[in-house]
N, C-alpha and C. Protein backbone atom coordinates (compact mmCIF):
# COMPACT_ATOMS: atom_id res chain seq x y z
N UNK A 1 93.11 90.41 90.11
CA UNK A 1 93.87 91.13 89.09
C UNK A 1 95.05 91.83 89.74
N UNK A 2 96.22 91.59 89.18
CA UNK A 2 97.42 91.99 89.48
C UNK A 2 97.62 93.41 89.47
N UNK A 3 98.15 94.62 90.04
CA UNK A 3 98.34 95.83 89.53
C UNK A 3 99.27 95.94 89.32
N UNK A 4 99.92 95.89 88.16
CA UNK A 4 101.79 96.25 87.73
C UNK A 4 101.85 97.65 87.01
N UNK A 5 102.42 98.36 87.59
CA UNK A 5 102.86 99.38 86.42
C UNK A 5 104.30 98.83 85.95
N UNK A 6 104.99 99.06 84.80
CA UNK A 6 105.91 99.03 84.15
C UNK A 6 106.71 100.51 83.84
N UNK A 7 107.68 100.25 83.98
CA UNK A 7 108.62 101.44 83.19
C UNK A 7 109.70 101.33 82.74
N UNK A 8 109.99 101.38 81.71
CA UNK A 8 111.72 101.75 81.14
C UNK A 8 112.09 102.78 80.66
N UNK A 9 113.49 103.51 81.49
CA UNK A 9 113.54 104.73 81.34
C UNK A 9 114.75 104.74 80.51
N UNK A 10 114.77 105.54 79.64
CA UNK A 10 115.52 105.78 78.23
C UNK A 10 115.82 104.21 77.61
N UNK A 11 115.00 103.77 77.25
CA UNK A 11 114.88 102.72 76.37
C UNK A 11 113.31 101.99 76.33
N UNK A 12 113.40 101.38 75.17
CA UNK A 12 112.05 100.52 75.48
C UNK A 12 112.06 98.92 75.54
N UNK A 13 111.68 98.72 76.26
CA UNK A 13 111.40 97.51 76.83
C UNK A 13 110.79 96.33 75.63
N UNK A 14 111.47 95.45 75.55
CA UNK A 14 111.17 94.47 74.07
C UNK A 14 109.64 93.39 75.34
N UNK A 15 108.72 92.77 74.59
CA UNK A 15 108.04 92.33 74.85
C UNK A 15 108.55 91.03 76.14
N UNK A 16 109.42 90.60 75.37
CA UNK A 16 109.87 89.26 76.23
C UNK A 16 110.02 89.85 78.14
N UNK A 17 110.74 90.96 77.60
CA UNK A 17 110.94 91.68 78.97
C UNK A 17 110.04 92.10 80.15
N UNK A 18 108.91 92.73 79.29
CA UNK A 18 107.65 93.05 80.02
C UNK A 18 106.72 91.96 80.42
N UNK A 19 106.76 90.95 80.08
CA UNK A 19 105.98 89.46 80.41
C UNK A 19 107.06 88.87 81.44
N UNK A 20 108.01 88.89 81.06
CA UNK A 20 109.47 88.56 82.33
C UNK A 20 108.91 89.24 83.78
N UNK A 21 108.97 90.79 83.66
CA UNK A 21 108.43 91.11 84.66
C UNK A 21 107.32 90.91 85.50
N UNK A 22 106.23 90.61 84.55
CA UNK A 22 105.02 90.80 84.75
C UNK A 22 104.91 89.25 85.82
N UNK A 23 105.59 88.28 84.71
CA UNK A 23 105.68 86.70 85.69
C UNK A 23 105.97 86.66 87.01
N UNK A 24 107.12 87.56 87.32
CA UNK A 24 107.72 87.31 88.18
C UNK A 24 107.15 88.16 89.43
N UNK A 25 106.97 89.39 89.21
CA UNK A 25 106.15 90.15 90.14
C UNK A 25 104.87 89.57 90.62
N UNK A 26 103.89 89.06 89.77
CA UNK A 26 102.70 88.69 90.06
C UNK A 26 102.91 87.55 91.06
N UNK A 27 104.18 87.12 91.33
CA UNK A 27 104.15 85.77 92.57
C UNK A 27 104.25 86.52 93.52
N UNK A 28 104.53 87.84 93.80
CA UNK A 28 104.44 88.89 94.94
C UNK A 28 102.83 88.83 95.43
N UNK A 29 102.21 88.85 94.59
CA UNK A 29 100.78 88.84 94.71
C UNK A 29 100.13 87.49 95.35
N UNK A 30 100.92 86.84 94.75
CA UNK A 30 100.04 85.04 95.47
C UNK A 30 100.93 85.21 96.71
N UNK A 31 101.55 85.89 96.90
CA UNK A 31 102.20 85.85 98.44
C UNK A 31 101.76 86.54 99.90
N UNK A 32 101.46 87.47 99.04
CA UNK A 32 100.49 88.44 100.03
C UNK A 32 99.20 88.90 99.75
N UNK A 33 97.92 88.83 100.04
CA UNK A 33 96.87 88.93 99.27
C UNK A 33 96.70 90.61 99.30
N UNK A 34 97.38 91.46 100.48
CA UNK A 34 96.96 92.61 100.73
C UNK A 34 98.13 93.34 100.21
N UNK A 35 98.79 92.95 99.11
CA UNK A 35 98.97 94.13 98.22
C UNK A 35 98.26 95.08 97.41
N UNK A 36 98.71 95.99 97.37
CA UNK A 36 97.68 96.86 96.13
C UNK A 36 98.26 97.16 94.97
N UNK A 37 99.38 97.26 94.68
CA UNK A 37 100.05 97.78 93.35
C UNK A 37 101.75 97.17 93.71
N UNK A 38 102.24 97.22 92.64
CA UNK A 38 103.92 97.08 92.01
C UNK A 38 104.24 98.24 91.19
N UNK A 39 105.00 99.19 91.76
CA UNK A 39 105.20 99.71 90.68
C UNK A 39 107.06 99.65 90.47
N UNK A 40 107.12 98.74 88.96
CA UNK A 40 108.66 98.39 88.45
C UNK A 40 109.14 99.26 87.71
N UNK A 41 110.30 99.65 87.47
CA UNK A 41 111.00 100.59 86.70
C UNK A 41 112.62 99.78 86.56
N UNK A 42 112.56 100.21 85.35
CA UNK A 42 114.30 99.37 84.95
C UNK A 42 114.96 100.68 84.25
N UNK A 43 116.38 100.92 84.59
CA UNK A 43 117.01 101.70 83.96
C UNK A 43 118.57 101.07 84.29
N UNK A 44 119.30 101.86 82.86
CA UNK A 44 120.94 101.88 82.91
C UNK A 44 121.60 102.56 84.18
N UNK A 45 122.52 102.11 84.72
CA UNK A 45 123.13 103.03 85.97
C UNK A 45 124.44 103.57 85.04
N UNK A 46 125.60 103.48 85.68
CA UNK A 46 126.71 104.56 84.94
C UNK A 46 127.25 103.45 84.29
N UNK A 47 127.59 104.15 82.54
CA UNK A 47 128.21 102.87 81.90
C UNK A 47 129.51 101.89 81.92
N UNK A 48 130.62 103.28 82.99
CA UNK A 48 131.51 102.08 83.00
C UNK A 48 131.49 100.91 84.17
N UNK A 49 130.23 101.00 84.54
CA UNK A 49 129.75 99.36 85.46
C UNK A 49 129.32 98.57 84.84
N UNK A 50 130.27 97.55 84.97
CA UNK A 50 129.67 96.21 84.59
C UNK A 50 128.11 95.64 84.77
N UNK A 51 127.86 96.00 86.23
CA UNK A 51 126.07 95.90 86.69
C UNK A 51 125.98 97.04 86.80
N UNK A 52 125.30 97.52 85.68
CA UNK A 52 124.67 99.02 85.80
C UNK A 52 123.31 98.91 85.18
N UNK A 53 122.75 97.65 85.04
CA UNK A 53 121.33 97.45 84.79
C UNK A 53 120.45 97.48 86.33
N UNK A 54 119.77 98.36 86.32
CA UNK A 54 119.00 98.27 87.66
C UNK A 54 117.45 98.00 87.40
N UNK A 55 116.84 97.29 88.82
CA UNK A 55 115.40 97.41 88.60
C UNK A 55 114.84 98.02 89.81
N UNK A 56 113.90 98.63 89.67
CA UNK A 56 113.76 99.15 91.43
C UNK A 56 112.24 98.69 91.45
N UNK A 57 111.69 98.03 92.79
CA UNK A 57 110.15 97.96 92.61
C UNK A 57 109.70 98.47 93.91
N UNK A 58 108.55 98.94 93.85
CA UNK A 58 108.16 99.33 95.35
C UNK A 58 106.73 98.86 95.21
N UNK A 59 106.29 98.06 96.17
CA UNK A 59 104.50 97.82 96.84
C UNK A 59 104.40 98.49 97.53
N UNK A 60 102.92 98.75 97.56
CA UNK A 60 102.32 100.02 98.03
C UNK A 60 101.74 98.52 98.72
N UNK A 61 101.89 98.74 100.05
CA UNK A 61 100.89 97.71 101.29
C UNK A 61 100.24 98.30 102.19
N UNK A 62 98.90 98.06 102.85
CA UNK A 62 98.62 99.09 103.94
C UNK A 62 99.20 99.07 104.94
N UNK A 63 99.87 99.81 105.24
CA UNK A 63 100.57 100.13 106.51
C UNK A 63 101.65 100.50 106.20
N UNK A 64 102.36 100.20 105.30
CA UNK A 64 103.87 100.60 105.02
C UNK A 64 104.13 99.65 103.61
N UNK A 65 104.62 100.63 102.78
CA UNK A 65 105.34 100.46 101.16
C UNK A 65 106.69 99.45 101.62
N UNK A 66 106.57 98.62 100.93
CA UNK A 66 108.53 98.38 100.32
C UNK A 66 109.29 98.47 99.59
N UNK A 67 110.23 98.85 99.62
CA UNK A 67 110.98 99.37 98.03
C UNK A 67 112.57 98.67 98.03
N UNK A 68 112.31 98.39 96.88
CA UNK A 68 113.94 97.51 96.62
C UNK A 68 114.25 98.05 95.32
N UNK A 69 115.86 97.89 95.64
CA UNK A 69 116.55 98.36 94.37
C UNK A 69 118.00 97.44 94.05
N UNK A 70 118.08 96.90 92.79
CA UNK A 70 118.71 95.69 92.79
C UNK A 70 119.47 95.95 91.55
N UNK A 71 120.81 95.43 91.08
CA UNK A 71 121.56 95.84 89.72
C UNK A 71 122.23 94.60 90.00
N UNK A 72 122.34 94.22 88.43
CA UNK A 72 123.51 93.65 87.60
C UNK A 72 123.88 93.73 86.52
N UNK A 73 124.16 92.42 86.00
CA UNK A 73 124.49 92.84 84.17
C UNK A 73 123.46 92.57 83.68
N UNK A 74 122.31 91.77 83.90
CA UNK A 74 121.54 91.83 82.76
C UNK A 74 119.97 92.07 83.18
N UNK A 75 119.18 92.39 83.27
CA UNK A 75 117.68 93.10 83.15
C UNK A 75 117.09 92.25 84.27
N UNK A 76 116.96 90.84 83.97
CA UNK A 76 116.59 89.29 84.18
C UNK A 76 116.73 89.45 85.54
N UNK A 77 118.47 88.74 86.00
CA UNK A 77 118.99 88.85 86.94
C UNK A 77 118.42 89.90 88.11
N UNK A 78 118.60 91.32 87.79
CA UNK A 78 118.00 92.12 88.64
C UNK A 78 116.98 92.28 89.19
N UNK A 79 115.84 91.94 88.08
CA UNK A 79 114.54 91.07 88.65
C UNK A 79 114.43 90.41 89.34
N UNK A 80 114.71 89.08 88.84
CA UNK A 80 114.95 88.35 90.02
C UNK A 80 115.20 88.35 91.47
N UNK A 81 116.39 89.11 91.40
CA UNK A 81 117.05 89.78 92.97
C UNK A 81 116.20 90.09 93.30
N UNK A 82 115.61 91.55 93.07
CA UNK A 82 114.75 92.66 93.74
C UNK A 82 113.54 91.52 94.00
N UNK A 83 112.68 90.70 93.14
CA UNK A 83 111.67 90.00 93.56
C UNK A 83 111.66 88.89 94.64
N UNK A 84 113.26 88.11 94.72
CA UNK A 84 113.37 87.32 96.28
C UNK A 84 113.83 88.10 96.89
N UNK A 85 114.29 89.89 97.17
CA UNK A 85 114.48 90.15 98.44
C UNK A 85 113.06 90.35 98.80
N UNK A 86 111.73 91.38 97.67
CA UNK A 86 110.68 91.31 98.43
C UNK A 86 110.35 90.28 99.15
N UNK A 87 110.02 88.91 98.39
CA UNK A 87 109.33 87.87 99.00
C UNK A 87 110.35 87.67 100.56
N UNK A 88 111.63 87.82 100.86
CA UNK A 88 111.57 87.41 102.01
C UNK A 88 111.55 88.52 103.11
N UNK A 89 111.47 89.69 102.52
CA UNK A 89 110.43 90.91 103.66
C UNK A 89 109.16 90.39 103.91
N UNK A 90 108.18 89.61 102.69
CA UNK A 90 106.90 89.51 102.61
C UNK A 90 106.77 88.18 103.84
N UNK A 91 107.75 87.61 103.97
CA UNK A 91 107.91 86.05 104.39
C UNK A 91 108.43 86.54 105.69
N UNK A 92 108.91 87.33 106.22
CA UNK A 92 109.43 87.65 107.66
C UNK A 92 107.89 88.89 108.16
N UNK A 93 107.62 89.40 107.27
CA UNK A 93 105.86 90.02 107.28
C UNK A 93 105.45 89.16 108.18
N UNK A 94 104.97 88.17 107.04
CA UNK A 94 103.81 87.29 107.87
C UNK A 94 104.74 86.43 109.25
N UNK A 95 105.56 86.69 109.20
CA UNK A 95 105.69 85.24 110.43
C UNK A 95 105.18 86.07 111.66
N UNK A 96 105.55 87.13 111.15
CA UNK A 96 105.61 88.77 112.50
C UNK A 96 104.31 88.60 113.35
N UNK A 97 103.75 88.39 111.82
CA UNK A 97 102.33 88.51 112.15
C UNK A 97 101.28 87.50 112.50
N UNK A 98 101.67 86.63 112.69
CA UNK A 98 101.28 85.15 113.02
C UNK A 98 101.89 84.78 114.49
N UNK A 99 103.26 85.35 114.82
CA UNK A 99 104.08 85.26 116.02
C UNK A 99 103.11 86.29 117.03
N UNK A 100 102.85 87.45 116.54
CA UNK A 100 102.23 88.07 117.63
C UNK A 100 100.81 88.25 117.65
N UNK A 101 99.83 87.80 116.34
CA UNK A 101 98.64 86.84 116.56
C UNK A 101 98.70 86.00 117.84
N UNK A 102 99.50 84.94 117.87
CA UNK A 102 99.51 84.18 118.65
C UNK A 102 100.10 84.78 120.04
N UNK A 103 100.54 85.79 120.29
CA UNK A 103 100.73 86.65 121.60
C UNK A 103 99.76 86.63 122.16
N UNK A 104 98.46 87.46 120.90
CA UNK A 104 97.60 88.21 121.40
C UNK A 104 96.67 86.96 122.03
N UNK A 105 96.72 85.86 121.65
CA UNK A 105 95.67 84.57 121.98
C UNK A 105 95.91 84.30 123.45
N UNK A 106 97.28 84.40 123.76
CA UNK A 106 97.83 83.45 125.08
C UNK A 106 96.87 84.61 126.38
């Protein structure tokens, strides 16, 4: 079971949106088994920006959290972003950790 919290701050979030998220975060999860939580939040940044839609997510991992914060024009997009920069922290994670696994063997 996935742990997502959700948030939208001064607005509410239409359904399509919250399943958007929910899709896309949960591949964070098939990526790393030792996550424990997502917690996403979407808000407006200043209106005369064009990308002033932001999403920020942070995993709580043992040993150390990651937190990303990502904007454009539309909700989607920013998702997106913020979810392939995690995966390739999550993806330079494990190599780390497989590279010096294999230290510890030699």
């Amino acid at each position: 079971m996935n742990n997502i919290t959700f948030q939208s701050v001064h607005f509410t979030a239409s359904q399509h949106l919250e399943d958007f998220v929910n899709e896309k975060v949960s591949k964070l999860f098939d990526q790393d088994d030792s996550i424990i939580r997502a917690d996403v939040t979407l808000f407006e940044g200043a209106a005369g920006n064009p990308k002033n839609q932001f999403c920020e997510i942070q995993l709580s991992v043992p040993g150390e959290n990651h937190f990303i914060k990502k904007n454009s024009e539309h909700y989607e997009k920013s998702i997106l972003a913020a979810v392939a920069a995690l995966q390739k922290i999550l993806r330079r994670k494990k190599t780390k950790n497989v590279i010096n696994r294999r230290k510890t063997e030699i």
